[in-house]
N, C-alpha and C. Protein backbone atom coordinates (compact mmCIF):
# COMPACT_ATOMS: atom_id res chain seq x y z
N UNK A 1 -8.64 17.60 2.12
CA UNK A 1 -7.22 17.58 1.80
C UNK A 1 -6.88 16.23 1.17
N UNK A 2 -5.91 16.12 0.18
CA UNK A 2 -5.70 14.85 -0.70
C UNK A 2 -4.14 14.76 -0.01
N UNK A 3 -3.71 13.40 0.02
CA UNK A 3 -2.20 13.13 -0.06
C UNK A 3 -2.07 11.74 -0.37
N UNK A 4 -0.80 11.35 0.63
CA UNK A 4 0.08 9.77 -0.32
C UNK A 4 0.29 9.34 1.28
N UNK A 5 -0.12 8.24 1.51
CA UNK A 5 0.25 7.00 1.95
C UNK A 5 1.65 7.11 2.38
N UNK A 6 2.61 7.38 2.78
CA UNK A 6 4.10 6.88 3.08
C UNK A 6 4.47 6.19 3.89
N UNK A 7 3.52 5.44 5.08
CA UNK A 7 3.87 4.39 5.95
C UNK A 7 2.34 3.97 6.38
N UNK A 8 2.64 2.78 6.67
CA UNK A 8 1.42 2.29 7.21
C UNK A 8 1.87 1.08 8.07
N UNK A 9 1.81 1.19 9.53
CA UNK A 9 2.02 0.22 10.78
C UNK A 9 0.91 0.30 11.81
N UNK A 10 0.18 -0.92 12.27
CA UNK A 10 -0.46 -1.27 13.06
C UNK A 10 -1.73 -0.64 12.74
N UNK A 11 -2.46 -0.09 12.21
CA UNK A 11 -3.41 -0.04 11.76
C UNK A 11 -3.63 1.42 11.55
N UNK A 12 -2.05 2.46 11.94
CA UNK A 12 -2.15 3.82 11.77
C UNK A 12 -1.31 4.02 9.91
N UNK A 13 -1.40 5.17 9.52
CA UNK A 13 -1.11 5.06 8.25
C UNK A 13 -0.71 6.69 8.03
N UNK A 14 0.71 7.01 7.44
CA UNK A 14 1.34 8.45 7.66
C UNK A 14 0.77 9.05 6.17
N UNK A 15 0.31 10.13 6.23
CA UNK A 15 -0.03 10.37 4.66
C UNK A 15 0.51 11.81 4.68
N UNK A 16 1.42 11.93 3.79
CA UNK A 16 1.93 13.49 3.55
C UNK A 16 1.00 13.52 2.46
N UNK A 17 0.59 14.82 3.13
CA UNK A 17 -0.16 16.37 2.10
C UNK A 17 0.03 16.52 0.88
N UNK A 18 -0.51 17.00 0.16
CA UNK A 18 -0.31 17.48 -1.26
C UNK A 18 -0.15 19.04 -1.02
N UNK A 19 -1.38 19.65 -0.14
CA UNK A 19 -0.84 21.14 -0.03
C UNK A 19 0.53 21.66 0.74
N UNK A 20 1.24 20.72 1.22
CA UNK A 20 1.96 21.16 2.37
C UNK A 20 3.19 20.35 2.62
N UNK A 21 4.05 20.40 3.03
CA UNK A 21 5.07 18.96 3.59
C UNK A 21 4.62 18.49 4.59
N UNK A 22 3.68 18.70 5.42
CA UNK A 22 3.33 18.30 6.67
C UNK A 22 3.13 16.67 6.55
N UNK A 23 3.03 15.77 7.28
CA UNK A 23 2.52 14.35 7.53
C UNK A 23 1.77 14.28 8.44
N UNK A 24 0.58 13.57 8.53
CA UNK A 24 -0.49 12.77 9.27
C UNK A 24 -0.09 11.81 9.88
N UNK A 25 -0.56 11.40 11.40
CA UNK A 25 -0.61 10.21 11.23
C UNK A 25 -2.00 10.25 11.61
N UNK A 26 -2.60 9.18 10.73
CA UNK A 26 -4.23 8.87 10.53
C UNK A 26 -5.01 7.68 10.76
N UNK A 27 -6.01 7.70 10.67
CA UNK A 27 -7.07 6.51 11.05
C UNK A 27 -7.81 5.57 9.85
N UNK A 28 -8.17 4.65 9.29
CA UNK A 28 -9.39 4.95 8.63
C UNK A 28 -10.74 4.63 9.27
N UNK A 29 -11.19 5.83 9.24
CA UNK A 29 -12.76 5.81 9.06
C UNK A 29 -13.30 4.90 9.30
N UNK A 30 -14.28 4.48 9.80
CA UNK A 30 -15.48 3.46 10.06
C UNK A 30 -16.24 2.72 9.25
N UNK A 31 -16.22 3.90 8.18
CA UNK A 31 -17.28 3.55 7.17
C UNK A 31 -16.53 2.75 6.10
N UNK A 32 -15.24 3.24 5.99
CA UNK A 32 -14.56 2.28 5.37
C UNK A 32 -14.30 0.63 5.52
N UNK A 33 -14.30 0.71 6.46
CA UNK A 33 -14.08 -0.78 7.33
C UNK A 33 -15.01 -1.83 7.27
N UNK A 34 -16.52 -1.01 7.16
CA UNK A 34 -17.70 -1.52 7.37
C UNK A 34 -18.07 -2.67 6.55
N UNK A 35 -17.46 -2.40 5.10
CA UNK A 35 -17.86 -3.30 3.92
C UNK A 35 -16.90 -4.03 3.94
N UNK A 36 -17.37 -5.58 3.67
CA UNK A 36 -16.13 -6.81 3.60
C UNK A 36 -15.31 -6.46 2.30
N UNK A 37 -13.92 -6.82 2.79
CA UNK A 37 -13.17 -6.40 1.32
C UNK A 37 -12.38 -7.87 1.39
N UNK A 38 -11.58 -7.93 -0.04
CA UNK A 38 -11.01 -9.05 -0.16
C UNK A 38 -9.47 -8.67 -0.39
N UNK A 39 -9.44 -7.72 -0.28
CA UNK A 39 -8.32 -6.81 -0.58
C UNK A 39 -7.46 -5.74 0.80
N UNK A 40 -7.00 -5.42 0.83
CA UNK A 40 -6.09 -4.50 2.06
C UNK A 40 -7.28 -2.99 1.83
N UNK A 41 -7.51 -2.33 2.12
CA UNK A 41 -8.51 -0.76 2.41
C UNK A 41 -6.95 0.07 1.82
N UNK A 42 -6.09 0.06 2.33
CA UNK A 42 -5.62 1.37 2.21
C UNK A 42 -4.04 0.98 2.42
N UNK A 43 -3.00 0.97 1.84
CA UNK A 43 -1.47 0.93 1.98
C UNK A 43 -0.77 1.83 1.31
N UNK A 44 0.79 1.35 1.18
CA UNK A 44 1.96 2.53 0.88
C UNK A 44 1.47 2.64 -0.57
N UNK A 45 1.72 4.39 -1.22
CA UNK A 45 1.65 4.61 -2.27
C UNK A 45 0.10 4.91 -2.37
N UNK A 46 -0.58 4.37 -1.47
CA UNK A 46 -2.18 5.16 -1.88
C UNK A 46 -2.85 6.90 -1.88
N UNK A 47 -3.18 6.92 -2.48
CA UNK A 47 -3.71 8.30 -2.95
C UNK A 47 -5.07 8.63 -2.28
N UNK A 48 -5.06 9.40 -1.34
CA UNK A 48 -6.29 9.41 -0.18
C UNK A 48 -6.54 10.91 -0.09
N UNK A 49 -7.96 10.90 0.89
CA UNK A 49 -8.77 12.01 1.01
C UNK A 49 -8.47 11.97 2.58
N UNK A 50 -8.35 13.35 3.21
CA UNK A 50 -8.24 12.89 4.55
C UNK A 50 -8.72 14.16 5.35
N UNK A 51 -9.07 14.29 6.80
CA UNK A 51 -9.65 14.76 7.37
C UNK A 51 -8.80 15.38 8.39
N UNK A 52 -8.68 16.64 8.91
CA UNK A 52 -7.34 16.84 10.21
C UNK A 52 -8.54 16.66 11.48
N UNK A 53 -8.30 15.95 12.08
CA UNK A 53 -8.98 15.81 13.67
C UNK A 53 -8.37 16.62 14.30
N UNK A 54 -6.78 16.76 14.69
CA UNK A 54 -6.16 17.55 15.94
C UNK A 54 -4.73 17.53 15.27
N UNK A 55 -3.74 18.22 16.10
CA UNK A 55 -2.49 19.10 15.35
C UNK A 55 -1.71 17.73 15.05
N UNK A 56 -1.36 17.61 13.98
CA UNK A 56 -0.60 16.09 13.32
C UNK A 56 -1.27 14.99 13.22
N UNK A 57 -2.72 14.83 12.96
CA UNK A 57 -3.19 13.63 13.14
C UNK A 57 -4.77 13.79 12.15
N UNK A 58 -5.27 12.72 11.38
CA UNK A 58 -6.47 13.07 10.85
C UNK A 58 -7.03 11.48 10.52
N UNK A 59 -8.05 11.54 9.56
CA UNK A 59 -9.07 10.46 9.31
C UNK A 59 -8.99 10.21 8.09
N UNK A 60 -8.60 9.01 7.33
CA UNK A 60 -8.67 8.42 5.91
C UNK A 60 -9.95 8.50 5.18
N UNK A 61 -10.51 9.32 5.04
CA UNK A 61 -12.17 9.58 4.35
C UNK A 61 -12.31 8.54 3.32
N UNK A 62 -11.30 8.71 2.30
CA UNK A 62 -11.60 8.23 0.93
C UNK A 62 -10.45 7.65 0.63
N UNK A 63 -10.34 6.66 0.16
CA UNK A 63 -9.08 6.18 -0.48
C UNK A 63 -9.14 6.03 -2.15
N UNK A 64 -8.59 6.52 -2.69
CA UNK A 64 -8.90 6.81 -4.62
C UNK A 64 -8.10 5.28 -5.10
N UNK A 65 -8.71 5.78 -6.22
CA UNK A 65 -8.58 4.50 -7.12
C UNK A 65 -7.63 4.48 -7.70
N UNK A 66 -6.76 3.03 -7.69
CA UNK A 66 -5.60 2.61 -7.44
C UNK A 66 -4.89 2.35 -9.05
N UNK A 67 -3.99 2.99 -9.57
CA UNK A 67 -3.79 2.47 -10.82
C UNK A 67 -2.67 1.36 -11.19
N UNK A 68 -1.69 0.95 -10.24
CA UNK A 68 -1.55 -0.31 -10.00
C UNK A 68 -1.06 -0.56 -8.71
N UNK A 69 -0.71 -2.18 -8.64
CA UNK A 69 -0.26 -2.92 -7.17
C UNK A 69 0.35 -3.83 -7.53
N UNK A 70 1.39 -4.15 -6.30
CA UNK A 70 2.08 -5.24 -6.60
C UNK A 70 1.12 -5.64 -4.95
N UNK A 71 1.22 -7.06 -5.59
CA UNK A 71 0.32 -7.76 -4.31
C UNK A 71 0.62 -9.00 -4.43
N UNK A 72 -0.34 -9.65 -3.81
CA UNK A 72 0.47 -11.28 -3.64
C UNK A 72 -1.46 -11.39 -2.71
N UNK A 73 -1.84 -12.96 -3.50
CA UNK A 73 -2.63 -13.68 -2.78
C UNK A 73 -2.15 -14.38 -1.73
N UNK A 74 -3.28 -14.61 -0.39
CA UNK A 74 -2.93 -15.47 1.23
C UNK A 74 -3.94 -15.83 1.19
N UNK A 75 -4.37 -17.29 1.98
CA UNK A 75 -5.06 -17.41 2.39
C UNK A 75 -5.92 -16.50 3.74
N UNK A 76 -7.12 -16.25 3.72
CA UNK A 76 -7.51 -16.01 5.18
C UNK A 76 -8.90 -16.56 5.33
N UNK A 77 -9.18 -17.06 6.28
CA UNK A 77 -10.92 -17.24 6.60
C UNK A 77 -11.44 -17.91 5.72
N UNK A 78 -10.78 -19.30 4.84
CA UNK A 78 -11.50 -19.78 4.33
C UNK A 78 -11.66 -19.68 2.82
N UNK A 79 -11.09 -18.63 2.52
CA UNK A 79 -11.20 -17.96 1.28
C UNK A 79 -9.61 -17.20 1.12
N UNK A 80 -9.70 -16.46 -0.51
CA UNK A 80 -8.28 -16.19 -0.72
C UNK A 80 -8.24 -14.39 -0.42
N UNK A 81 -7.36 -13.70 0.20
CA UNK A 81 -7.45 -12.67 0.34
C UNK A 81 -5.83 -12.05 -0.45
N UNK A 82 -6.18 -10.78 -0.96
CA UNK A 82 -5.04 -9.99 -1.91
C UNK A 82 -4.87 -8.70 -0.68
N UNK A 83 -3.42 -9.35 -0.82
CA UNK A 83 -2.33 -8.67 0.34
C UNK A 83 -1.86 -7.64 -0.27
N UNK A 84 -1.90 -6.09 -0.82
CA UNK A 84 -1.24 -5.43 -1.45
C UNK A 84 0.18 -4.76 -0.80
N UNK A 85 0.95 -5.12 -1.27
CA UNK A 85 2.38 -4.47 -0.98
C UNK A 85 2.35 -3.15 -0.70
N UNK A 86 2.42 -2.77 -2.17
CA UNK A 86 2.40 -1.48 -2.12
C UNK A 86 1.13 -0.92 -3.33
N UNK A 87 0.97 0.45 -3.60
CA UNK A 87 0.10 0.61 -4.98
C UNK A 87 0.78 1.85 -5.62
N UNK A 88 0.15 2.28 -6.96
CA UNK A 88 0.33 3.27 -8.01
C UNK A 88 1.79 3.51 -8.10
N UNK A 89 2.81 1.96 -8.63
CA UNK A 89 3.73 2.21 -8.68
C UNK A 89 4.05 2.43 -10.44
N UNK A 90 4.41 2.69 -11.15
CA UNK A 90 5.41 3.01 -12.67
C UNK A 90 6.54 2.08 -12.45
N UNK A 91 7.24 1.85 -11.71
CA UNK A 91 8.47 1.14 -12.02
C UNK A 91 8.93 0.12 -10.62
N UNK A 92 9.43 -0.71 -11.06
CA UNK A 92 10.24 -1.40 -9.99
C UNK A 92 11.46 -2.20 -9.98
N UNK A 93 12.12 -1.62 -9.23
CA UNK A 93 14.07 -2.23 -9.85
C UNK A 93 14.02 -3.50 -8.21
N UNK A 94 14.39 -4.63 -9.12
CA UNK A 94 15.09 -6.00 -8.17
C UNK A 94 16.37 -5.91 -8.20
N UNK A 95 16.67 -5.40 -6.91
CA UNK A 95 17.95 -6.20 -6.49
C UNK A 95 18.36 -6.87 -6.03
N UNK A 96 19.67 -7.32 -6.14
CA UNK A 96 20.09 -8.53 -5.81
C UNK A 96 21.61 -8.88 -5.42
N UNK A 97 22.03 -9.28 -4.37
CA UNK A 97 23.50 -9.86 -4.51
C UNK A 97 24.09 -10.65 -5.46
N UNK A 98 25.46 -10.59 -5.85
CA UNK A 98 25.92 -11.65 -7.24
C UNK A 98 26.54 -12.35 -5.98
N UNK A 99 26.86 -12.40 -5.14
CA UNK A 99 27.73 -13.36 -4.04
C UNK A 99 28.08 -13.04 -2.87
N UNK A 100 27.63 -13.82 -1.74
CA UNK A 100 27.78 -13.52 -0.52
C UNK A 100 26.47 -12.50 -0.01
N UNK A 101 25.15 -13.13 0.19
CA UNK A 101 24.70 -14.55 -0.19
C UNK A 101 24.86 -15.00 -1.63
N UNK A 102 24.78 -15.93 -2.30
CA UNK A 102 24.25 -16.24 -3.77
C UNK A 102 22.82 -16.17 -3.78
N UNK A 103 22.93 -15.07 -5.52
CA UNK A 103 21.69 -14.52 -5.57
C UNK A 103 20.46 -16.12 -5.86
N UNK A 104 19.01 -15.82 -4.94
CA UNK A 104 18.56 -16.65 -5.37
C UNK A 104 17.46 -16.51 -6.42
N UNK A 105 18.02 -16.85 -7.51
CA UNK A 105 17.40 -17.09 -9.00
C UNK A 105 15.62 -17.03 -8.90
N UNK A 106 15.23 -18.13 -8.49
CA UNK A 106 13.97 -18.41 -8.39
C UNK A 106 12.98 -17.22 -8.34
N UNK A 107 13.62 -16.64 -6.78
CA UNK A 107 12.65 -15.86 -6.11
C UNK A 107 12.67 -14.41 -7.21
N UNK A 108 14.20 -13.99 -7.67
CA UNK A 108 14.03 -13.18 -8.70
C UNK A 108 12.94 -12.91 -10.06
N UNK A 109 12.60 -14.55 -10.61
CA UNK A 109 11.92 -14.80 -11.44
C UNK A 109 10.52 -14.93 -10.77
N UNK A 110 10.25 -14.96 -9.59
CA UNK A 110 8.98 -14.84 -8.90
C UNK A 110 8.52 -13.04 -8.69
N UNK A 111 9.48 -12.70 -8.32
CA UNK A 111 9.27 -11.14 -8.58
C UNK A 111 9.14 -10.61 -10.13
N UNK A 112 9.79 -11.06 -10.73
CA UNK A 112 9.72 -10.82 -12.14
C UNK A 112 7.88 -10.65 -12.68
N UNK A 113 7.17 -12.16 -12.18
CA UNK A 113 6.39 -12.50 -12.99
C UNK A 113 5.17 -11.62 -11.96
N UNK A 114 5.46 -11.41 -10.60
CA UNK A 114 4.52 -10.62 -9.96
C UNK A 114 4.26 -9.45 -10.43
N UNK A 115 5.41 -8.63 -10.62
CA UNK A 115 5.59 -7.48 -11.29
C UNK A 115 4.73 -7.15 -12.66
N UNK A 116 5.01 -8.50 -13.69
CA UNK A 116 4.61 -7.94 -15.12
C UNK A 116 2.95 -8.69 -14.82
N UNK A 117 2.61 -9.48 -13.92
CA UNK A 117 0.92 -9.77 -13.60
C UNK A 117 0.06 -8.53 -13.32
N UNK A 118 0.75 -7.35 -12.60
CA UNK A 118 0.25 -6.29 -11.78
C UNK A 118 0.64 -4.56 -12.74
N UNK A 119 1.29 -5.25 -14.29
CA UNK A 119 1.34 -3.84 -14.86
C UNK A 119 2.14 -3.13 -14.56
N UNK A 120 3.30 -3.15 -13.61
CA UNK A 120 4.52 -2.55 -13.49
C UNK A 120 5.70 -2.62 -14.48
């Protein structure tokens, strides 16, 4: 069964169906885990293969290949690790307050430049 990512907290991850409206909540896999990544395995907007274990619940088999992300580098362990937000987005609208708070400029133009780095 293939679906989409729509939440991902604490290391469980909700993926509605493609055949169905139903939602998962799911695992990933072992085998996934196994190989060092420098990157997140699996978040919102990902396009996955998945497995039903028991009634509402299954296993992240495969996670497909991502056609874009907005992400942001962190440090971890020594080395730099890519935090992905979200993935396979087409568009993304910033908003913002004009007053009360005052909008802050900067961070707008920091989203800006994340955005057009990642192909959105």
């Amino acid at each position: 069964m293939h679906g989409l990512i729509t939440r991902a907290q604490s290391g469980f991850f909700w993926v509605k169906l493609d055949e169905s409206d139903e939602t998962l909540r799911c695992v990933l896999r072992g085998r996934l885990k196994k190989v060092r990544q420098y990157t997140d395995i699996a978040t919102i907007g990902d396009r996955v293969r998945v497995m039903r274990t028991s009634p509402g619940e299954g296993a992240i088999e495969e996670v497909l290949e991502r056609t874009t992300k907005l992400a942001r580098k962190s440090p971890r362990g020594g080395g730099w690790f890519e935090q992905v937000i979200v993935a396979n987005l087409d568009l993304v609208l910033i908003t913002f307050a004009v007053a009360e708070p005052d909008p802050h400029v900067r961070m707008i133009d920091r989203f800006l430049v994340v955005a057009e780095n990642s192909g959105i």
